[in-house]
N, C-alpha and C. Protein backbone atom coordinates (compact mmCIF):
# COMPACT_ATOMS: atom_id res chain seq x y z
N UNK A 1 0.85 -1.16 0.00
CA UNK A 1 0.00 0.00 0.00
C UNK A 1 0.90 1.23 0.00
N UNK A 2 0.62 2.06 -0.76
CA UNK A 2 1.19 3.52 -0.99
C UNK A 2 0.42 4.60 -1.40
N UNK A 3 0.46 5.64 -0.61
CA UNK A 3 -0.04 7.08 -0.96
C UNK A 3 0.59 7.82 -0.98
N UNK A 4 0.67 8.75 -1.38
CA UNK A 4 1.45 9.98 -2.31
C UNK A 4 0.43 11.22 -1.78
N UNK A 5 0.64 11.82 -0.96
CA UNK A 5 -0.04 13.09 -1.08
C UNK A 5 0.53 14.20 -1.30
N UNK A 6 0.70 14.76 -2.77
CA UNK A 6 1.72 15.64 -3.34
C UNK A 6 2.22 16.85 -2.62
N UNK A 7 0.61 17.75 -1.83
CA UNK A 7 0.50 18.74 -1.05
C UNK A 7 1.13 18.67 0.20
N UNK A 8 1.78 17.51 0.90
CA UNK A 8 2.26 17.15 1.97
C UNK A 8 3.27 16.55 1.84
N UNK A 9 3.78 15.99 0.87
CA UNK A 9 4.98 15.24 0.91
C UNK A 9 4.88 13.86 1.63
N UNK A 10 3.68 13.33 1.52
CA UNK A 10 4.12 12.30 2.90
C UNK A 10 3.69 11.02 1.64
N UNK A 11 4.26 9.63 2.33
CA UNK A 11 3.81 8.74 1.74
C UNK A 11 3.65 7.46 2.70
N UNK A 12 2.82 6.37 2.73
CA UNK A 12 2.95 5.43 3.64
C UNK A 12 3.28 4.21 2.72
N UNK A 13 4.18 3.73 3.62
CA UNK A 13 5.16 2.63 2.81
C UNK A 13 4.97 1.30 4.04
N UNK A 14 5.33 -0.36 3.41
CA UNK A 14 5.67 -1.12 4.28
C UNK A 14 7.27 -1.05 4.56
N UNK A 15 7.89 -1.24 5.90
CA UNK A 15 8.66 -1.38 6.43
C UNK A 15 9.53 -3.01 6.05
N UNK A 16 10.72 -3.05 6.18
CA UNK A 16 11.39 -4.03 6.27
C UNK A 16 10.83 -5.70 6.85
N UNK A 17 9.45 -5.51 7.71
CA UNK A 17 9.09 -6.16 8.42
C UNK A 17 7.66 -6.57 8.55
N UNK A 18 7.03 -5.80 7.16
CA UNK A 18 5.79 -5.71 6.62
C UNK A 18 4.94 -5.15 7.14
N UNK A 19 5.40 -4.02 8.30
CA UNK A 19 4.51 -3.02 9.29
C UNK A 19 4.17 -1.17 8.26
N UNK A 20 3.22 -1.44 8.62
CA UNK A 20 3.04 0.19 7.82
C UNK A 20 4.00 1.63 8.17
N UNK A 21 4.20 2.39 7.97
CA UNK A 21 5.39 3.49 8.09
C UNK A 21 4.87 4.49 7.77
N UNK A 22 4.76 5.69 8.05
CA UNK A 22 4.41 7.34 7.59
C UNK A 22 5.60 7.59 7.17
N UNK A 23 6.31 8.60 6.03
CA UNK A 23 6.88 8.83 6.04
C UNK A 23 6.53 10.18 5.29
N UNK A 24 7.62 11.07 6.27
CA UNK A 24 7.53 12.31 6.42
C UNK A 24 8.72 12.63 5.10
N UNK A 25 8.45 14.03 4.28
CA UNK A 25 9.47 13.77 3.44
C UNK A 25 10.05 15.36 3.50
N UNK A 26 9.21 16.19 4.17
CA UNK A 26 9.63 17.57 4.40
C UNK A 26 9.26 17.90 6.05
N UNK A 27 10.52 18.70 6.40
CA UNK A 27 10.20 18.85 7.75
C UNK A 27 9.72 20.29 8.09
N UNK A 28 8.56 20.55 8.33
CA UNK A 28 8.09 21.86 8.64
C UNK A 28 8.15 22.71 9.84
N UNK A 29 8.23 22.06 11.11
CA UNK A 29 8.40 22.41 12.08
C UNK A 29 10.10 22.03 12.78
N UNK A 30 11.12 23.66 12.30
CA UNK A 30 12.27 23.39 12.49
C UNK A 30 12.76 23.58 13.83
N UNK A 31 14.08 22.85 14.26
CA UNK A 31 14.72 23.09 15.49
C UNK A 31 14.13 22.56 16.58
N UNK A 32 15.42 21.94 17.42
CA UNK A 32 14.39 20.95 18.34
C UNK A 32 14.66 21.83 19.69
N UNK A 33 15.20 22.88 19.52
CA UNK A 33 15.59 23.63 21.08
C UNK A 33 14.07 24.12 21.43
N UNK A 34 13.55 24.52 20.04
CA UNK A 34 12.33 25.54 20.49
C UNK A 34 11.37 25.27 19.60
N UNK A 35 10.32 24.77 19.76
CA UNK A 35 9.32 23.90 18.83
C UNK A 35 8.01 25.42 19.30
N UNK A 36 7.36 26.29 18.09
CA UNK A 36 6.52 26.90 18.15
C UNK A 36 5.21 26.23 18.56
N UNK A 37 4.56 26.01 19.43
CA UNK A 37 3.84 24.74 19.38
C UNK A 37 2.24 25.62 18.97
N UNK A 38 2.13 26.74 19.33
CA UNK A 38 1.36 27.95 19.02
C UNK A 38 0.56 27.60 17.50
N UNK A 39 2.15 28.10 16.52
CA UNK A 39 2.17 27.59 14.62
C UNK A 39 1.15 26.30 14.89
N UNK A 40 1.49 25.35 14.98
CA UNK A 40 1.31 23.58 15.37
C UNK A 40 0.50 23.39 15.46
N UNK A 41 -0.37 24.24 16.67
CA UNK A 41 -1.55 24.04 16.90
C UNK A 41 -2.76 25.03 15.52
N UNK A 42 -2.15 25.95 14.95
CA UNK A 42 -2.68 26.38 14.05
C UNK A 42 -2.70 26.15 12.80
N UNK A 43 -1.77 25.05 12.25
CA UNK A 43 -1.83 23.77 11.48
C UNK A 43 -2.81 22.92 11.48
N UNK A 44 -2.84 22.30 12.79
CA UNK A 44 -3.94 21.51 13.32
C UNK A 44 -5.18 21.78 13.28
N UNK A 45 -5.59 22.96 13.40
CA UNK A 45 -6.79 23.46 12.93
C UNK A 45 -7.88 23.15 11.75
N UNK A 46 -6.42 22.74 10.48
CA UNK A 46 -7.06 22.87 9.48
C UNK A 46 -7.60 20.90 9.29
N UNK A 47 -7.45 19.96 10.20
CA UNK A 47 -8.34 18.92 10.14
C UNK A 47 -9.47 18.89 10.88
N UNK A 48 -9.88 19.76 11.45
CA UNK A 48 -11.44 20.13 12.69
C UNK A 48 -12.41 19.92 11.48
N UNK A 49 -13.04 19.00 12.26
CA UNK A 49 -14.07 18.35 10.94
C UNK A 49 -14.22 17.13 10.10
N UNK A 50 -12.69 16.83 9.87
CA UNK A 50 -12.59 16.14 9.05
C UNK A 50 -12.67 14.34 9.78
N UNK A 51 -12.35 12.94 9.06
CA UNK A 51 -12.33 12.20 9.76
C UNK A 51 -11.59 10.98 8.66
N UNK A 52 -11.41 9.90 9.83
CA UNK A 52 -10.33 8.97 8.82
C UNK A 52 -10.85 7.45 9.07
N UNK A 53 -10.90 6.71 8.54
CA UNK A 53 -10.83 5.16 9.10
C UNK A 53 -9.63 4.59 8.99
N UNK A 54 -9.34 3.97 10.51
CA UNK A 54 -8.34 2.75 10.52
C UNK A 54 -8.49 2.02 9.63
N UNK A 55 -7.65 1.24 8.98
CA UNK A 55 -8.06 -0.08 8.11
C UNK A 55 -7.86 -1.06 8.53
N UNK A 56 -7.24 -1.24 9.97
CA UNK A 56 -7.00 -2.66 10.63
C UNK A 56 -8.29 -3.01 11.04
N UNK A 57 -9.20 -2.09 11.79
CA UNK A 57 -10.52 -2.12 12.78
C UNK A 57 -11.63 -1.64 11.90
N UNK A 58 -11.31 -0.64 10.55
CA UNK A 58 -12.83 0.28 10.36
C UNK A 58 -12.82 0.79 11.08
N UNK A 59 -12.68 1.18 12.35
CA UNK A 59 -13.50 2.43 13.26
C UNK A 59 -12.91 3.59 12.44
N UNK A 60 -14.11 4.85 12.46
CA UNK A 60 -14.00 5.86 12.05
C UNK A 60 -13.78 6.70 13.49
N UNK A 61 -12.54 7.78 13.06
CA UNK A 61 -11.97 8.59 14.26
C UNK A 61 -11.96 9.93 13.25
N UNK A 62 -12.96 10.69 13.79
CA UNK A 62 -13.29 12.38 13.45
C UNK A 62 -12.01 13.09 14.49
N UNK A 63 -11.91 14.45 14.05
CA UNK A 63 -10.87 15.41 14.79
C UNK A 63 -11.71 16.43 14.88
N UNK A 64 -12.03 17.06 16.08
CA UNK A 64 -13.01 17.58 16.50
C UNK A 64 -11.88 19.00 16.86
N UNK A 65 -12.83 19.86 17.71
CA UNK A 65 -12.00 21.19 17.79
C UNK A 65 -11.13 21.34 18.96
N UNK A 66 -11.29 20.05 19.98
CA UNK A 66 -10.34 19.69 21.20
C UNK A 66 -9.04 19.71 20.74
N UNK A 67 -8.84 18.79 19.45
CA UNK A 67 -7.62 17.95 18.94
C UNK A 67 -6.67 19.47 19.44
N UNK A 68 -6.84 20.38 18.52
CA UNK A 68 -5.04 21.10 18.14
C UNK A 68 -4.64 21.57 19.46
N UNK A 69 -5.68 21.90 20.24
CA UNK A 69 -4.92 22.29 21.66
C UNK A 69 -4.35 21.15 22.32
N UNK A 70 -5.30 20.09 22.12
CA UNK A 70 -4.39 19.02 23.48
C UNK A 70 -2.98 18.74 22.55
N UNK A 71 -3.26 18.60 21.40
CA UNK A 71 -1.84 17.44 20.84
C UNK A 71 -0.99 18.79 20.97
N UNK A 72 -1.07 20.08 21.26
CA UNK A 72 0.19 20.80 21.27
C UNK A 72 0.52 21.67 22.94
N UNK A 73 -0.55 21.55 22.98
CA UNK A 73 -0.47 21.90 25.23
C UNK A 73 -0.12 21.01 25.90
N UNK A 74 -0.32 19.88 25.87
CA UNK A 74 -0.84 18.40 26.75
C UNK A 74 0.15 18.57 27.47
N UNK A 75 0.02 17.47 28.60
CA UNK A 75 1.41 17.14 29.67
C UNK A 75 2.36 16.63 29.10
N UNK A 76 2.00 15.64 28.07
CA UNK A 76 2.86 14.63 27.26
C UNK A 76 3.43 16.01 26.43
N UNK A 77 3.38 16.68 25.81
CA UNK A 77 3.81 17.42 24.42
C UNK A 77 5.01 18.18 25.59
N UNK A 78 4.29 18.72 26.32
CA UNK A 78 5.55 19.41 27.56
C UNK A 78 6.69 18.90 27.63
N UNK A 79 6.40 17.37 28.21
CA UNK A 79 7.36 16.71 28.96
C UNK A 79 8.62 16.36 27.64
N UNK A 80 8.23 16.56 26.36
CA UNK A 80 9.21 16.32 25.12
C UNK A 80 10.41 17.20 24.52
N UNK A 81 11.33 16.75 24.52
CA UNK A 81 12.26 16.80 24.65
C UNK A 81 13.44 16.96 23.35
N UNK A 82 13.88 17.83 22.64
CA UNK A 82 14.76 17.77 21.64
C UNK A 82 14.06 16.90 20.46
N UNK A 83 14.70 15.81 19.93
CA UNK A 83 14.22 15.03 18.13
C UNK A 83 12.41 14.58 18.20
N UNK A 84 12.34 14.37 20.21
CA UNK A 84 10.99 13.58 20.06
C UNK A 84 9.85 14.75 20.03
N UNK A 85 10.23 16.31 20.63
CA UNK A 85 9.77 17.49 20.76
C UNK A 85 9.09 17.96 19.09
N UNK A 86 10.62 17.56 18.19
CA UNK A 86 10.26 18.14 16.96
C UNK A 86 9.73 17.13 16.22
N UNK A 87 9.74 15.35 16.40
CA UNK A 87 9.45 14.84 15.66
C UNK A 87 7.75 14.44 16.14
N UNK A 88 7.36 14.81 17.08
CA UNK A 88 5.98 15.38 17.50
C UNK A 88 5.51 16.75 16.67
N UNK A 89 5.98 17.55 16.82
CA UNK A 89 5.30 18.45 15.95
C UNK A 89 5.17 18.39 14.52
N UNK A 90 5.98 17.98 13.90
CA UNK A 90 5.84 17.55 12.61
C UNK A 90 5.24 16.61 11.92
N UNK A 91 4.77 15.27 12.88
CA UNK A 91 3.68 14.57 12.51
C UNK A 91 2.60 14.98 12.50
N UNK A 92 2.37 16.67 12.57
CA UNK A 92 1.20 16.60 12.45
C UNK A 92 1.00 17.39 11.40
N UNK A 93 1.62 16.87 10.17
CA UNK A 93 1.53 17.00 8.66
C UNK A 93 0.30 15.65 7.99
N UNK A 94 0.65 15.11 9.01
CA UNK A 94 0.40 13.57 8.86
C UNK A 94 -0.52 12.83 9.74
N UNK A 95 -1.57 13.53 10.28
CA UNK A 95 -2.33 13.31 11.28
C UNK A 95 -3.22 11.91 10.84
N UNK A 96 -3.97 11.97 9.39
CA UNK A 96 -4.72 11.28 8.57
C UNK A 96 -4.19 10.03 8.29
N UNK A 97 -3.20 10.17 7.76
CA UNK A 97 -2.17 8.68 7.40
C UNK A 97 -1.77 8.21 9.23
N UNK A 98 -1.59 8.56 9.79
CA UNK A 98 -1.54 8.16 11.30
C UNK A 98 -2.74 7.45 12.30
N UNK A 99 -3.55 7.72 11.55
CA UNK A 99 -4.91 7.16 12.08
C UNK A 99 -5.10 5.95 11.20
N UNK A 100 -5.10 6.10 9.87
CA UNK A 100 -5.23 4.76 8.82
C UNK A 100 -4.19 3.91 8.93
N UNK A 101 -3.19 3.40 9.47
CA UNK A 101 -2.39 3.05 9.13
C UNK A 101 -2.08 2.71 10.86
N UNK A 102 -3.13 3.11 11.81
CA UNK A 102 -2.60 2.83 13.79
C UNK A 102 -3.19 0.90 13.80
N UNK A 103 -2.83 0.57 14.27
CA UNK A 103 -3.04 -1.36 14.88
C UNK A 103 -2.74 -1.36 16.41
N UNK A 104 -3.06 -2.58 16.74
CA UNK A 104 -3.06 -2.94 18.10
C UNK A 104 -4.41 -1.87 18.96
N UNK A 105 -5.04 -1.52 18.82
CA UNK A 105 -6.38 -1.36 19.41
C UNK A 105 -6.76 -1.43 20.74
N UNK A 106 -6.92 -1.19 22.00
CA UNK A 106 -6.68 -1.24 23.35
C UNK A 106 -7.74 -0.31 23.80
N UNK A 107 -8.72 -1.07 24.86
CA UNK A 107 -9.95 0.07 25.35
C UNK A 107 -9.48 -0.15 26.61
N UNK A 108 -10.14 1.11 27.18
CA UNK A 108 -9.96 1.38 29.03
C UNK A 108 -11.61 2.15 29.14
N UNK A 109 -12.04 2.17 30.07
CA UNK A 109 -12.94 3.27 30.40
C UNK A 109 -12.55 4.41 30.88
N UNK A 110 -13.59 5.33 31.17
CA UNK A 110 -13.48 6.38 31.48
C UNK A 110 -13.42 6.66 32.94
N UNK A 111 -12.42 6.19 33.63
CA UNK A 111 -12.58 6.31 34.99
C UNK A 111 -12.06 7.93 35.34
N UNK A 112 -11.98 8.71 34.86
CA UNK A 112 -11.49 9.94 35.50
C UNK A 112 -12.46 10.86 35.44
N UNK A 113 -12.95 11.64 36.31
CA UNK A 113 -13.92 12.83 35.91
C UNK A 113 -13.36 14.21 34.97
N UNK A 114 -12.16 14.18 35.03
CA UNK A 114 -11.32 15.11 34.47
C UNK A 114 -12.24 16.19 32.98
N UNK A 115 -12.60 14.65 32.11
CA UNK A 115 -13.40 14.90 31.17
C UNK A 115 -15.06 14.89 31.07
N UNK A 116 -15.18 15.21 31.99
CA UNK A 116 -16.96 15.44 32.37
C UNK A 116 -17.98 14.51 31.53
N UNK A 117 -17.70 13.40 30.98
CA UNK A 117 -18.40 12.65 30.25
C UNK A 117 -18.27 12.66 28.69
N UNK A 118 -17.18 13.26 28.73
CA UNK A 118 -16.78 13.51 27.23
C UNK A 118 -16.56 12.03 26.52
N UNK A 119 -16.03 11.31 27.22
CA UNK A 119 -15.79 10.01 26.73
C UNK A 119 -16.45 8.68 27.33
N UNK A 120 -17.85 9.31 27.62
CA UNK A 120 -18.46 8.42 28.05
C UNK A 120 -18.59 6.68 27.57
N UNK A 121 -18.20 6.52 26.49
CA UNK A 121 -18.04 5.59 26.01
C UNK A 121 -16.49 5.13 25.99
N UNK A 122 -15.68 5.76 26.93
CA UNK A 122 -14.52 5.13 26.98
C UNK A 122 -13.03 5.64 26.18
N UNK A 123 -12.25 5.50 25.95
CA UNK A 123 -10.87 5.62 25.28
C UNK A 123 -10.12 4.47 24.58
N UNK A 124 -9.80 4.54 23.50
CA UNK A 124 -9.20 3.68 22.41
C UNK A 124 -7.79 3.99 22.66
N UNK A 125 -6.94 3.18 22.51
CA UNK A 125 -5.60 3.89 22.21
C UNK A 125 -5.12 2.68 21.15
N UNK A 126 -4.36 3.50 20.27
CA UNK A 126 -3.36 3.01 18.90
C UNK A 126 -2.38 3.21 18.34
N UNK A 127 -1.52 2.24 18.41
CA UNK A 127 -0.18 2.39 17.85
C UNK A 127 -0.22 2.77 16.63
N UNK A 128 1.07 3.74 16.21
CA UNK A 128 1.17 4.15 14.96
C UNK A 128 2.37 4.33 15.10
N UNK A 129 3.08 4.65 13.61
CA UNK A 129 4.81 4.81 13.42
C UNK A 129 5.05 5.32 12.38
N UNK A 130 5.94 6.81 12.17
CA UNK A 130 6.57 7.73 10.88
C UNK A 130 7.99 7.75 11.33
N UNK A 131 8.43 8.16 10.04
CA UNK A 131 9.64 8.42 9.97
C UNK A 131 9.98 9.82 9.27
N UNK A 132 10.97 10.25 9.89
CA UNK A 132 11.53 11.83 9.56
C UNK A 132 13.02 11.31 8.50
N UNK A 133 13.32 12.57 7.73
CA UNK A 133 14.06 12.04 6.99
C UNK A 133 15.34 12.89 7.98
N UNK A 134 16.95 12.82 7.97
CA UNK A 134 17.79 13.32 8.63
C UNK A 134 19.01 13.24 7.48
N UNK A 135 19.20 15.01 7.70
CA UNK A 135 20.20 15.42 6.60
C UNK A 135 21.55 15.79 7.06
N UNK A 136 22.39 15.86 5.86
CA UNK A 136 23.93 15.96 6.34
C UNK A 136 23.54 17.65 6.57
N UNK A 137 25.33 18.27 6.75
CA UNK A 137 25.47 19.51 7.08
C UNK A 137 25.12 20.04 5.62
N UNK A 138 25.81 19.03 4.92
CA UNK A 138 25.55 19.62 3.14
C UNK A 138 24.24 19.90 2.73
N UNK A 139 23.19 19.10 3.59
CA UNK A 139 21.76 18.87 2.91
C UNK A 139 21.41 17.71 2.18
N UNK A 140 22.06 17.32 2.23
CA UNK A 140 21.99 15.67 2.07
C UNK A 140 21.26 14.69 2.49
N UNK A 141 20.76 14.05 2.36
CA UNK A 141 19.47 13.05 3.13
C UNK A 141 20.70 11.97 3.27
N UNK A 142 20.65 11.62 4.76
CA UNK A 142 21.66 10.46 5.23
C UNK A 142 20.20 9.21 5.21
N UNK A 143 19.48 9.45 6.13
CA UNK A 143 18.96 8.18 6.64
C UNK A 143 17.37 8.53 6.72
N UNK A 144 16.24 7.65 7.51
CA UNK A 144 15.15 8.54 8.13
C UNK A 144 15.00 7.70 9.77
N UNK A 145 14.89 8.70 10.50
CA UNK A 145 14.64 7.78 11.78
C UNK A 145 13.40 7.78 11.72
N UNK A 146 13.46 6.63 12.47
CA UNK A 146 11.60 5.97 12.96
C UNK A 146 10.98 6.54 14.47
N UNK A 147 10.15 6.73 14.61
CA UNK A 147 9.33 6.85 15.89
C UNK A 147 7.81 6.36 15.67
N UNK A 148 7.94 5.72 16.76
CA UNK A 148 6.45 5.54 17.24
C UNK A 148 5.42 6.07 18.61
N UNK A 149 4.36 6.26 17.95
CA UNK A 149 3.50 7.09 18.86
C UNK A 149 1.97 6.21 19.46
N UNK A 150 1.28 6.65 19.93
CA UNK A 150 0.30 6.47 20.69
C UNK A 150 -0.97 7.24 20.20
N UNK A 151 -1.65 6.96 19.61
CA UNK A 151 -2.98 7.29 19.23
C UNK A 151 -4.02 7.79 20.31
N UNK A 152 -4.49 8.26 21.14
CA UNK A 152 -5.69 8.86 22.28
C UNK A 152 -6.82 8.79 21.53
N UNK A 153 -7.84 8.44 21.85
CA UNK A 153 -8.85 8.43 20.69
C UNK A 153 -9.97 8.43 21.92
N UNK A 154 -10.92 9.33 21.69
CA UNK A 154 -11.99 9.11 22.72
C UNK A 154 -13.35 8.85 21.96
N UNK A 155 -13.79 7.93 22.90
CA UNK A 155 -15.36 7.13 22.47
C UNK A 155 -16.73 8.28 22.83
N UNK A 156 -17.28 9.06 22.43
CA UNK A 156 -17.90 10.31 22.77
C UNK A 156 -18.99 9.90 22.90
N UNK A 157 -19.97 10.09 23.91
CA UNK A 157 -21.61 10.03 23.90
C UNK A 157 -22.63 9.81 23.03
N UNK A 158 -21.90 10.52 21.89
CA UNK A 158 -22.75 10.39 20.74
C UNK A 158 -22.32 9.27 19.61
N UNK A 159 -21.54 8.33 20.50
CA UNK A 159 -21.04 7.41 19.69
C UNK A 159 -19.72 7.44 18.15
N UNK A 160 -19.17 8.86 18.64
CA UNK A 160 -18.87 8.99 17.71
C UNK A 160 -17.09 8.90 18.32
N UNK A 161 -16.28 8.32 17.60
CA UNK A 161 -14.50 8.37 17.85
C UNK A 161 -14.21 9.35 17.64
N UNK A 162 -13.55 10.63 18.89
CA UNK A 162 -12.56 11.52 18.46
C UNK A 162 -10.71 11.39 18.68
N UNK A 163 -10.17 12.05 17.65
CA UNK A 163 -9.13 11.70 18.03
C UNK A 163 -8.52 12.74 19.33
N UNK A 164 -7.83 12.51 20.34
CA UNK A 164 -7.74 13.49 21.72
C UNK A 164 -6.28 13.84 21.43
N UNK A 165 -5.57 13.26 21.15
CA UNK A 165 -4.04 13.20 21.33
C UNK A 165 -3.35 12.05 20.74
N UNK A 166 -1.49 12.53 20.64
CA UNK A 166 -1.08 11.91 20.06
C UNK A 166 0.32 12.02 21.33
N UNK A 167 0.44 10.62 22.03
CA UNK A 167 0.87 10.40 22.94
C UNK A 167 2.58 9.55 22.65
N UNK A 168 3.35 9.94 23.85
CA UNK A 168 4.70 8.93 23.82
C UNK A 168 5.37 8.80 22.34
N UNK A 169 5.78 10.10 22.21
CA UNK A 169 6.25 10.63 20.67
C UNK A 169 7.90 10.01 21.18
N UNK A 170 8.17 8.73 20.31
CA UNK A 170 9.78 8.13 20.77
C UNK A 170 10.44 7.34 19.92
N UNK A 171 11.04 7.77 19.63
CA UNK A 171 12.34 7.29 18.35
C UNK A 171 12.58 6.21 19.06
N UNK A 172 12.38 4.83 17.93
CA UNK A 172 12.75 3.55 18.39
C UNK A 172 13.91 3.20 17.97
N UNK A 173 15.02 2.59 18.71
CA UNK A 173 16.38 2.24 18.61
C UNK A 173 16.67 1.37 17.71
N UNK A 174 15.79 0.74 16.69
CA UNK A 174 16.17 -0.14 15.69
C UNK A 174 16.75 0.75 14.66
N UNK A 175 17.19 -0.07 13.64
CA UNK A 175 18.26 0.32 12.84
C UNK A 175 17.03 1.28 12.04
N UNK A 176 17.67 2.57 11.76
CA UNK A 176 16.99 3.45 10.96
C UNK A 176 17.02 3.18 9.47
N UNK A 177 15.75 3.72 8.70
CA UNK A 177 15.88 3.65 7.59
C UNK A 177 16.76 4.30 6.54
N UNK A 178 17.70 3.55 6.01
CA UNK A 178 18.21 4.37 4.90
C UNK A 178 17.65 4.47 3.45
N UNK A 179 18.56 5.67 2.80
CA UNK A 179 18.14 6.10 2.04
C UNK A 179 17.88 5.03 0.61
């Protein structure tokens, strides 16, 4: 399976290991000292509305007008740190292909009041995985590292999947992809 979305640069490819891959092919959100998360969240904006299906499960997961603040305020987005700081903000070129392409599927309820019944029907969470491409000093494309993330997905009253967040943004130590 492969998509090409010209306007984004992104494409999803199988991996060495027959697992699906995002791959990021332009990096928009530069520098990992200081990630605008402000911009990010005003990126994010422009999927409010829109919605995607997994293809492992079918469930359909809408992005409602919660999404751009949590995935760029959250505790998790805080607590991030240098490549995983920036390679969080930049997946969210790629929000759509991240949802189609999440497996492993995992429900909890809603035990916290935090969210006033927002997820009365509970919380989904789903693995997903992109890769950033990483250039020489020349500009050169050396390699792309991989990270994998955490899908938040809340089950809403009205039966409907939103996506909440995009959690545990972490470059996995296997051998990176080369070029």
């Amino acid at each position: 399976m492969k998509w090409n979305r010209n306007r984004k640069n992104i494409e999803v490819i199988k991996d060495a290991d027959g697992k699906n891959l995002v791959i990021l092919n332009d990096i928009r959100f530069k520098g990992r000292q200081k990630i605008n998360w402000k911009e990010v969240e005003e990126y994010l904006k422009g999927y409010i509305g829109k919605h995607y299906d997994v293809l492992e499960t079918a469930d359909r997961v809408y992005i409602g007008t919660e999404f751009p603040n949590e995935f760029s305020h959250s505790t998790d987005t805080k607590r991030l740190k240098g490549a995983n700081a920036k390679a969080k903000a930049n997946v969210a070129q790629a929000i759509g292909e991240l949802i189609q392409i999440a497996s492993n599927r995992s429900f909890a309820r809603d035990y916290a009041s935090k969210h006033k019944g927002k997820a009365q029907n509970g919380w989904y969470r789903y693995d997903s995985r992109f890769a950033m491409p990483v250039y020489s000093e020349e500009g050169v494309l050396e390699r792309y590292n991989v990270f994998s993330v955490r899908l938040l997905v809340r089950h809403d009253r009205n039966k409907r999947k939103y996506l909440y967040d995009v959690l545990r943004t972490k470059k996995e130590t296997s051998k990176p992809l080369e070029q």
